[in-house]
N, C-alpha and C. Protein backbone atom coordinates (compact mmCIF):
# COMPACT_ATOMS: atom_id res chain seq x y z
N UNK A 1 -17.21 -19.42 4.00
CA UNK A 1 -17.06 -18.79 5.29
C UNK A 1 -15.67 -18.14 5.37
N UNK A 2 -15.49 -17.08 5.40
CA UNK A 2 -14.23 -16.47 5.83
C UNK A 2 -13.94 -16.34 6.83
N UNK A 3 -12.36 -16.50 7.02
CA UNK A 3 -12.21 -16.44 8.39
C UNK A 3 -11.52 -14.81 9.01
N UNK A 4 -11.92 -15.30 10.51
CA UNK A 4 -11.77 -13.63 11.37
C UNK A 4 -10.71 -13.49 10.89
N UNK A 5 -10.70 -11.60 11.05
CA UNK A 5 -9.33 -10.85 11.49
C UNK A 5 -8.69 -10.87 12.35
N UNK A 6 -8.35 -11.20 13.34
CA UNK A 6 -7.50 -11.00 14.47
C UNK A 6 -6.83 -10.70 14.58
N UNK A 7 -5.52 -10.55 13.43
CA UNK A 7 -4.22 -9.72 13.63
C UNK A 7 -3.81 -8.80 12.54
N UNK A 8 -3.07 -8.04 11.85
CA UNK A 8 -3.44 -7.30 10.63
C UNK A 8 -2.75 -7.64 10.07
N UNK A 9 -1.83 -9.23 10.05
CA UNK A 9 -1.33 -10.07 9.16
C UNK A 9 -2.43 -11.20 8.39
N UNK A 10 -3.38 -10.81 9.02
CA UNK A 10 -4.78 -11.93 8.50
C UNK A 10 -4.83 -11.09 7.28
N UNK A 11 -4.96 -9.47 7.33
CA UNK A 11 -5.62 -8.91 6.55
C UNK A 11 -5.28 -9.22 4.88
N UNK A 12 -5.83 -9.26 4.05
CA UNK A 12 -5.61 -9.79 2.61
C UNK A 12 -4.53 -8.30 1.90
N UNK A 13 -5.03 -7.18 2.12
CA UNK A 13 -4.55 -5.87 1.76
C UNK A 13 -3.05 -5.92 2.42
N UNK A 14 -3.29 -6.11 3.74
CA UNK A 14 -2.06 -6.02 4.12
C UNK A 14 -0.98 -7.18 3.20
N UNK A 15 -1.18 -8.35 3.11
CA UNK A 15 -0.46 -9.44 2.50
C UNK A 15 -0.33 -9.07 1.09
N UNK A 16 -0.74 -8.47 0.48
CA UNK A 16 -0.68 -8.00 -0.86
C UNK A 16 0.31 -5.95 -1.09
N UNK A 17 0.09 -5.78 -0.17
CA UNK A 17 0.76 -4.36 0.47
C UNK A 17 2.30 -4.97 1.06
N UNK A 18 2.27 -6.13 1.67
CA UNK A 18 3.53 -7.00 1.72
C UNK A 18 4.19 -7.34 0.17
N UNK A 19 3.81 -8.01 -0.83
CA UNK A 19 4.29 -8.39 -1.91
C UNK A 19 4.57 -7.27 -2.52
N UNK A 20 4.05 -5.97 -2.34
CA UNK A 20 4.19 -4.95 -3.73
C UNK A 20 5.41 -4.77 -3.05
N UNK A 21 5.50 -4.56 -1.58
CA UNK A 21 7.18 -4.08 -1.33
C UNK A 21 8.14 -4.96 -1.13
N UNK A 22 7.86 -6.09 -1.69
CA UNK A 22 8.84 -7.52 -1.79
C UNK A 22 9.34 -6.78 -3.52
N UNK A 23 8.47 -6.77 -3.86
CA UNK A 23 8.52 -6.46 -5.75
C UNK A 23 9.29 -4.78 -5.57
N UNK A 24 8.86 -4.19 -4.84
CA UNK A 24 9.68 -2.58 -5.14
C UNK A 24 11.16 -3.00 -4.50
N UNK A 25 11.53 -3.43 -3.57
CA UNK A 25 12.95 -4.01 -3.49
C UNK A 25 13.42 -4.37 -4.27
N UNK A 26 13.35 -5.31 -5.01
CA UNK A 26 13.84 -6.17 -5.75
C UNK A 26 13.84 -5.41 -6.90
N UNK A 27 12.88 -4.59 -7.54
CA UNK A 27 13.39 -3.54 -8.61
C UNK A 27 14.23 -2.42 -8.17
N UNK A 28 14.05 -2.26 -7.14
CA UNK A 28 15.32 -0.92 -6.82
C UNK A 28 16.52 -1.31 -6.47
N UNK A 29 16.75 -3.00 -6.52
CA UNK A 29 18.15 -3.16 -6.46
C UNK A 29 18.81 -3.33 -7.70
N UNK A 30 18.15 -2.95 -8.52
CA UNK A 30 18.52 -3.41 -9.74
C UNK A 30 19.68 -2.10 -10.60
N UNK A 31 20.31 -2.78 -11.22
CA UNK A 31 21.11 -1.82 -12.14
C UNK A 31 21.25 -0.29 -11.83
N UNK A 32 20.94 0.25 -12.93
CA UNK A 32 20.74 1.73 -12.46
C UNK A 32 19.82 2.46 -11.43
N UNK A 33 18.85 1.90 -11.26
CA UNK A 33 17.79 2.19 -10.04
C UNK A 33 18.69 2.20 -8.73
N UNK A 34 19.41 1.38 -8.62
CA UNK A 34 20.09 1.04 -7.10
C UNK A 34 20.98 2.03 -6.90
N UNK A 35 22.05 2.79 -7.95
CA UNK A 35 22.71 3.63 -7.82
C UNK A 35 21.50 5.33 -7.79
N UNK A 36 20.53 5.29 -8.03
CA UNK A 36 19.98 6.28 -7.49
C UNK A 36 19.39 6.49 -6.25
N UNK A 37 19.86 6.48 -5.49
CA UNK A 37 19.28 6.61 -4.03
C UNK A 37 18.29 7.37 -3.50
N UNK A 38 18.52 8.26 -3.98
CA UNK A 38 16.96 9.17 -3.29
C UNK A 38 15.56 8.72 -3.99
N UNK A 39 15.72 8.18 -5.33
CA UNK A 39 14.25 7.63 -6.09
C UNK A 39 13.87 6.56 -5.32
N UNK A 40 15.38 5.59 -5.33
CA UNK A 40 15.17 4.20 -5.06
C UNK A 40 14.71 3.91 -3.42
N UNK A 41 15.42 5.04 -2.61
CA UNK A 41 15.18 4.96 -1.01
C UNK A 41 13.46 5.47 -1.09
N UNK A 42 13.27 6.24 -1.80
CA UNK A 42 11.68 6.80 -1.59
C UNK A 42 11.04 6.39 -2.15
N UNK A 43 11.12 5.16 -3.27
CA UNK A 43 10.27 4.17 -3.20
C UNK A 43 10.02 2.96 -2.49
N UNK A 44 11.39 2.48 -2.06
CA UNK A 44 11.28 1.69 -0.62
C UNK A 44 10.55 2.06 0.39
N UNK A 45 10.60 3.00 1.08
CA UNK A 45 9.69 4.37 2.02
C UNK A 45 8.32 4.23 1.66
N UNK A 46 8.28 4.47 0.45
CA UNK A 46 6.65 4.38 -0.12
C UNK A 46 6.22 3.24 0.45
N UNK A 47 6.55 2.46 -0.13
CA UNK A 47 6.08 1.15 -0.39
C UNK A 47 5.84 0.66 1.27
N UNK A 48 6.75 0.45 1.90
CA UNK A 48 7.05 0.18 3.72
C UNK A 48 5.74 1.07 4.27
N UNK A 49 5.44 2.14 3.60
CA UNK A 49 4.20 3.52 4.26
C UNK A 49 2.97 2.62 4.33
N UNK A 50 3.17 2.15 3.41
CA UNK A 50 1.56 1.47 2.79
C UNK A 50 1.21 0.16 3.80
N UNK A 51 2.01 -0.80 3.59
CA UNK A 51 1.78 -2.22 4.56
C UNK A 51 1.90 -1.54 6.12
N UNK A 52 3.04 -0.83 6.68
CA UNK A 52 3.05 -0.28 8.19
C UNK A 52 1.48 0.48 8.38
N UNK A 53 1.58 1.54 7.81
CA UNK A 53 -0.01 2.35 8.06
C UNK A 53 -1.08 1.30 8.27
N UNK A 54 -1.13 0.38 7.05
CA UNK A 54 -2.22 -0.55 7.18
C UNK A 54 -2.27 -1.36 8.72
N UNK A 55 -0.88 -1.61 8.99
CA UNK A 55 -0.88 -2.25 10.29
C UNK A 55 -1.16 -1.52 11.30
N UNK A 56 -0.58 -0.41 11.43
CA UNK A 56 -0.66 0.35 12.60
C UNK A 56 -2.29 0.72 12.68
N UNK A 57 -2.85 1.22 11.79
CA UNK A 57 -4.13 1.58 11.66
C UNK A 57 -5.04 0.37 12.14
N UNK A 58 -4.57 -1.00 12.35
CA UNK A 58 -5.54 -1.94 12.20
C UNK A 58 -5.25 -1.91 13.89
N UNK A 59 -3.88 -1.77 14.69
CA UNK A 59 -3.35 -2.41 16.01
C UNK A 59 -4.18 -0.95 16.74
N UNK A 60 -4.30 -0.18 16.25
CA UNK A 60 -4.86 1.09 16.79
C UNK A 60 -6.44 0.57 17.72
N UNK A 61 -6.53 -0.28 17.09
CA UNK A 61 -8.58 -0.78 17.12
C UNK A 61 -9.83 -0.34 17.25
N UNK A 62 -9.68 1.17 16.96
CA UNK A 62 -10.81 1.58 16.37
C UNK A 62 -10.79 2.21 15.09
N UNK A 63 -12.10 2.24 14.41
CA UNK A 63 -12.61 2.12 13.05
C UNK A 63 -12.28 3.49 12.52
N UNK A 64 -12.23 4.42 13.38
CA UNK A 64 -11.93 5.86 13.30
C UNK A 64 -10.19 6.08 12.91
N UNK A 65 -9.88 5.14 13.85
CA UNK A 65 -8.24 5.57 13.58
C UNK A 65 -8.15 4.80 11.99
N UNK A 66 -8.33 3.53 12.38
CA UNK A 66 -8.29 2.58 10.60
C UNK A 66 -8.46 2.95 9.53
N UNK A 67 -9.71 3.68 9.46
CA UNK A 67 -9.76 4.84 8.55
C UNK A 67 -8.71 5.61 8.29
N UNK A 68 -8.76 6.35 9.56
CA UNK A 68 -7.58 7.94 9.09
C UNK A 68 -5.92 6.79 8.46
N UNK A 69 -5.57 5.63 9.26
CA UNK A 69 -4.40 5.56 9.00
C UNK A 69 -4.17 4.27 7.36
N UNK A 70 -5.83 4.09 7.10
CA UNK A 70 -5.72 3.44 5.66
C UNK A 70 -5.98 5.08 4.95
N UNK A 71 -5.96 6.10 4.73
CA UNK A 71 -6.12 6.88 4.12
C UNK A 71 -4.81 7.51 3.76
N UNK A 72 -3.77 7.49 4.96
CA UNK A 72 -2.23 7.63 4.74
C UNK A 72 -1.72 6.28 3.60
N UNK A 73 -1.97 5.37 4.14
CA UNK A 73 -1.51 4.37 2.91
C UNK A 73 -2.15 3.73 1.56
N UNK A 74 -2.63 4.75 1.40
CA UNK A 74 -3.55 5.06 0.61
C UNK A 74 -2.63 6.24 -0.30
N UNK A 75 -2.64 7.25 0.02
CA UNK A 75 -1.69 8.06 -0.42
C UNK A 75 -0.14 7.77 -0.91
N UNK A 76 0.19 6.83 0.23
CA UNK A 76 1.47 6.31 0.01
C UNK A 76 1.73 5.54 -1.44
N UNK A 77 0.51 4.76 -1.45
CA UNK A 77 0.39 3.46 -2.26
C UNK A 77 0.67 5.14 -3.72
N UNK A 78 -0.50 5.60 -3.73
CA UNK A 78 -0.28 7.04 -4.95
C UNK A 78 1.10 7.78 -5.15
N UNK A 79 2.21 7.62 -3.96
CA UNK A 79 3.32 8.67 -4.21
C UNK A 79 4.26 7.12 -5.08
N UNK A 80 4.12 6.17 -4.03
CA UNK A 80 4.74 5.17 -4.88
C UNK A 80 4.66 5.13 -6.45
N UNK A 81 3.55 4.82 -7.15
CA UNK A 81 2.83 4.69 -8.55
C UNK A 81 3.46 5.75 -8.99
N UNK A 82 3.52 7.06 -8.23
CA UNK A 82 4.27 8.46 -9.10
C UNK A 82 5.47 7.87 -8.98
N UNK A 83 6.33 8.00 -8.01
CA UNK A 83 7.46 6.81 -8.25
C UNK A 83 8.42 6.20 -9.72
N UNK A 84 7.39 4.77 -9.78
CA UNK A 84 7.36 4.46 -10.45
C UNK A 84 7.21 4.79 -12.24
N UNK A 85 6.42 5.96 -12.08
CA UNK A 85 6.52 6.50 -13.69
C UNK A 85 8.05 7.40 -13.71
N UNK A 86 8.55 7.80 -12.68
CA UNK A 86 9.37 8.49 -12.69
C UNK A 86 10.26 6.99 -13.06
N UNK A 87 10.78 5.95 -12.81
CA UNK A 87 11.88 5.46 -12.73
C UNK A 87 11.65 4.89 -14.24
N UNK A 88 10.51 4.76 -14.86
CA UNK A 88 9.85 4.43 -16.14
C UNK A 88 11.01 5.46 -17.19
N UNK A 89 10.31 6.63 -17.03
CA UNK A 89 10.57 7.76 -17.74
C UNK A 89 11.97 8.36 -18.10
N UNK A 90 12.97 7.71 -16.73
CA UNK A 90 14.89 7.46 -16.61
C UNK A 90 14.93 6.53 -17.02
N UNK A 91 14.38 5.13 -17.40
CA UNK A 91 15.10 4.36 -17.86
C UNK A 91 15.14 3.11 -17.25
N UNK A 92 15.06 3.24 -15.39
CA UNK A 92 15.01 2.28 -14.51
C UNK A 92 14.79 1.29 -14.80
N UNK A 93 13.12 1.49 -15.17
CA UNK A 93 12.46 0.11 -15.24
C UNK A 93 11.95 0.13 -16.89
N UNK A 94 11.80 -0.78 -17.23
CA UNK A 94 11.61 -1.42 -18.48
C UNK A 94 9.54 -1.38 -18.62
N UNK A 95 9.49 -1.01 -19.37
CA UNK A 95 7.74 -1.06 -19.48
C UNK A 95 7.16 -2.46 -19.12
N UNK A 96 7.34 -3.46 -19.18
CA UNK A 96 7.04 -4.88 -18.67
C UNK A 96 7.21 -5.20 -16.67
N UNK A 97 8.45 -4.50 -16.61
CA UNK A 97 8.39 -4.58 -15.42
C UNK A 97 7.80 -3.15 -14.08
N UNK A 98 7.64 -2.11 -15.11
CA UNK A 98 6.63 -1.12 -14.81
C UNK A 98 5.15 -1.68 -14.72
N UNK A 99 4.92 -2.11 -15.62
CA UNK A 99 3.50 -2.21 -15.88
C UNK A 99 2.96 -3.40 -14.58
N UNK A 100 4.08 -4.37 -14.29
CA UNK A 100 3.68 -5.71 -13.40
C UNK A 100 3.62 -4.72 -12.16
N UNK A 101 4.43 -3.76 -11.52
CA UNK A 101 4.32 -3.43 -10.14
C UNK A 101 3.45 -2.33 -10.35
N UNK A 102 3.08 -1.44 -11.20
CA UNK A 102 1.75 -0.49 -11.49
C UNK A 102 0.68 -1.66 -10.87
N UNK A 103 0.34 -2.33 -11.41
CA UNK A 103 -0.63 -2.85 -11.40
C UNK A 103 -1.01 -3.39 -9.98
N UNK A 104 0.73 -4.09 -9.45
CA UNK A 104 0.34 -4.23 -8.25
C UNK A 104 0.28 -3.22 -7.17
N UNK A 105 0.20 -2.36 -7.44
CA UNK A 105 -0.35 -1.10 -6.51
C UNK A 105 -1.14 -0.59 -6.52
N UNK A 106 -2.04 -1.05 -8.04
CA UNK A 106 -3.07 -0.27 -8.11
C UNK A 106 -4.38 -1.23 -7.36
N UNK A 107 -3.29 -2.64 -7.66
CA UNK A 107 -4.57 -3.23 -7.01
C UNK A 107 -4.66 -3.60 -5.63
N UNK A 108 -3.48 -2.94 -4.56
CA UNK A 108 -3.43 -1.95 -3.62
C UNK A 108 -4.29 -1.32 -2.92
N UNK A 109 -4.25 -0.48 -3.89
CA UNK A 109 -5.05 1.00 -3.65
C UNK A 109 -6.53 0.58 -3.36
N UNK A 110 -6.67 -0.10 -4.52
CA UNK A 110 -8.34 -0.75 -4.90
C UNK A 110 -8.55 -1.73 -3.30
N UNK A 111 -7.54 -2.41 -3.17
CA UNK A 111 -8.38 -2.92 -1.96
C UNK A 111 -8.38 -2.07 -0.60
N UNK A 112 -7.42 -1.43 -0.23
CA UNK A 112 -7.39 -0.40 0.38
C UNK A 112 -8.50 0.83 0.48
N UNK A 113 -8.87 0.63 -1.12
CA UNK A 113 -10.73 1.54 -0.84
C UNK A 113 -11.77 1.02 -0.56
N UNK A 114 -11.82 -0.37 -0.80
CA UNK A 114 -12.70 -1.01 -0.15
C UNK A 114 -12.69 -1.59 1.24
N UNK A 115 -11.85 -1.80 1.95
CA UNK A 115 -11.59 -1.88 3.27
C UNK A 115 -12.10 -0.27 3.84
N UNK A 116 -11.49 0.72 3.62
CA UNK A 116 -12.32 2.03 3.58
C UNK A 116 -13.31 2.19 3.52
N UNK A 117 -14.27 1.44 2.66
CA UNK A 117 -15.54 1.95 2.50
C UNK A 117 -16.47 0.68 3.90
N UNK A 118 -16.12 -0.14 3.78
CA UNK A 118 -16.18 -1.32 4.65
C UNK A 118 -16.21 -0.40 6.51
N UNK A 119 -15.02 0.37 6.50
CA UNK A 119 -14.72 0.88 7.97
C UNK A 119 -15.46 1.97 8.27
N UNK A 120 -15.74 2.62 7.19
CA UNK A 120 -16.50 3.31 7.30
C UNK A 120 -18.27 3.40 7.36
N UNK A 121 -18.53 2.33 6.55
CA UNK A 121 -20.00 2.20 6.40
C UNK A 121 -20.00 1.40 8.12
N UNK A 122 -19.02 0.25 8.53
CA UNK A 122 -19.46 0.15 9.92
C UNK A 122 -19.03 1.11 11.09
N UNK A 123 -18.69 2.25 10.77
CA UNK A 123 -18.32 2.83 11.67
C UNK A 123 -19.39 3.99 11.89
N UNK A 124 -20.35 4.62 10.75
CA UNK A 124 -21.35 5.13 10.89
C UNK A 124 -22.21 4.39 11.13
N UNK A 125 -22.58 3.11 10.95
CA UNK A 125 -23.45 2.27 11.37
C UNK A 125 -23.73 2.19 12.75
N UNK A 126 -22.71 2.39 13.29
CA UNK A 126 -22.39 2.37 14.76
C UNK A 126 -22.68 3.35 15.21
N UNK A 127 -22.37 4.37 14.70
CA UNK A 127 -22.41 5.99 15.42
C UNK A 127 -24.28 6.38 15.61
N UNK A 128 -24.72 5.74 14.37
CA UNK A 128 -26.10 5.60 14.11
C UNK A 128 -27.26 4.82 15.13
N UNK A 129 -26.30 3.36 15.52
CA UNK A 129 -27.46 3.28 16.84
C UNK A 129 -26.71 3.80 17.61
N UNK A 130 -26.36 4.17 18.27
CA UNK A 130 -25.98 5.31 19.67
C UNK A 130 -26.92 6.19 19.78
């Protein structure tokens, strides 16, 4: 039995959209990453896009807005990942510690499309008996 949503700290996406930007901090304070500021601030940004949207989209309370505003962090979660190959490709990050926060964004994204497909299949569902 799972339990309700009630707040969009219940949400699993969101709590996992929390950790990726616990993990993008903590690599952008690092060494050379930290002295680049505009990579390192706009992957912080990224990352903050993704868990806020998710929230705001959820406090909004309808299925219509949730949608449109998981589709922004959705995107976000994608500029981040570009991001990330960029800080790969300077040197930033080390392929081990690339590959751990890739992943956690991708698996992000992935739940983020299924919550999507979820808001959406009940949101035409709805529109359908009317």
């Amino acid at each position: 039995m799972s339990k309700k949503v009630e707040r969009f700290e219940d949400l699993f996406v969101w709590q996992k959209a929390r950790e990726l930007t616990r993990a993008v901090y903590v690599a952008t304070r690092q060494a050379a990453f930290s002295k680049d500021y505009a990579l390192s601030g706009q992957a912080q940004r990224a990352a903050v896009s993704v868990m806020s949207n998710i929230a705001e989209g959820f406090e909004r309370g309808g299925r219509a807005e949730l949608h449109r505003f998981l589709n922004v962090a959705k995107a976000s979660c994608a500029e981040l990942r570009s991001q990330l190959y960029v800080a790969l490709d300077v040197g930033y990050l080390e392929p081990p510690a690339f590959d751990k926060l890739l992943k956690q964004a991708e698996e992000v994204s992935r739940l983020i499309s299924r919550l999507q497909t979820s808001v959406r299949e009940q949101r035409d569902g709805h529109r359908a008996k009317e």
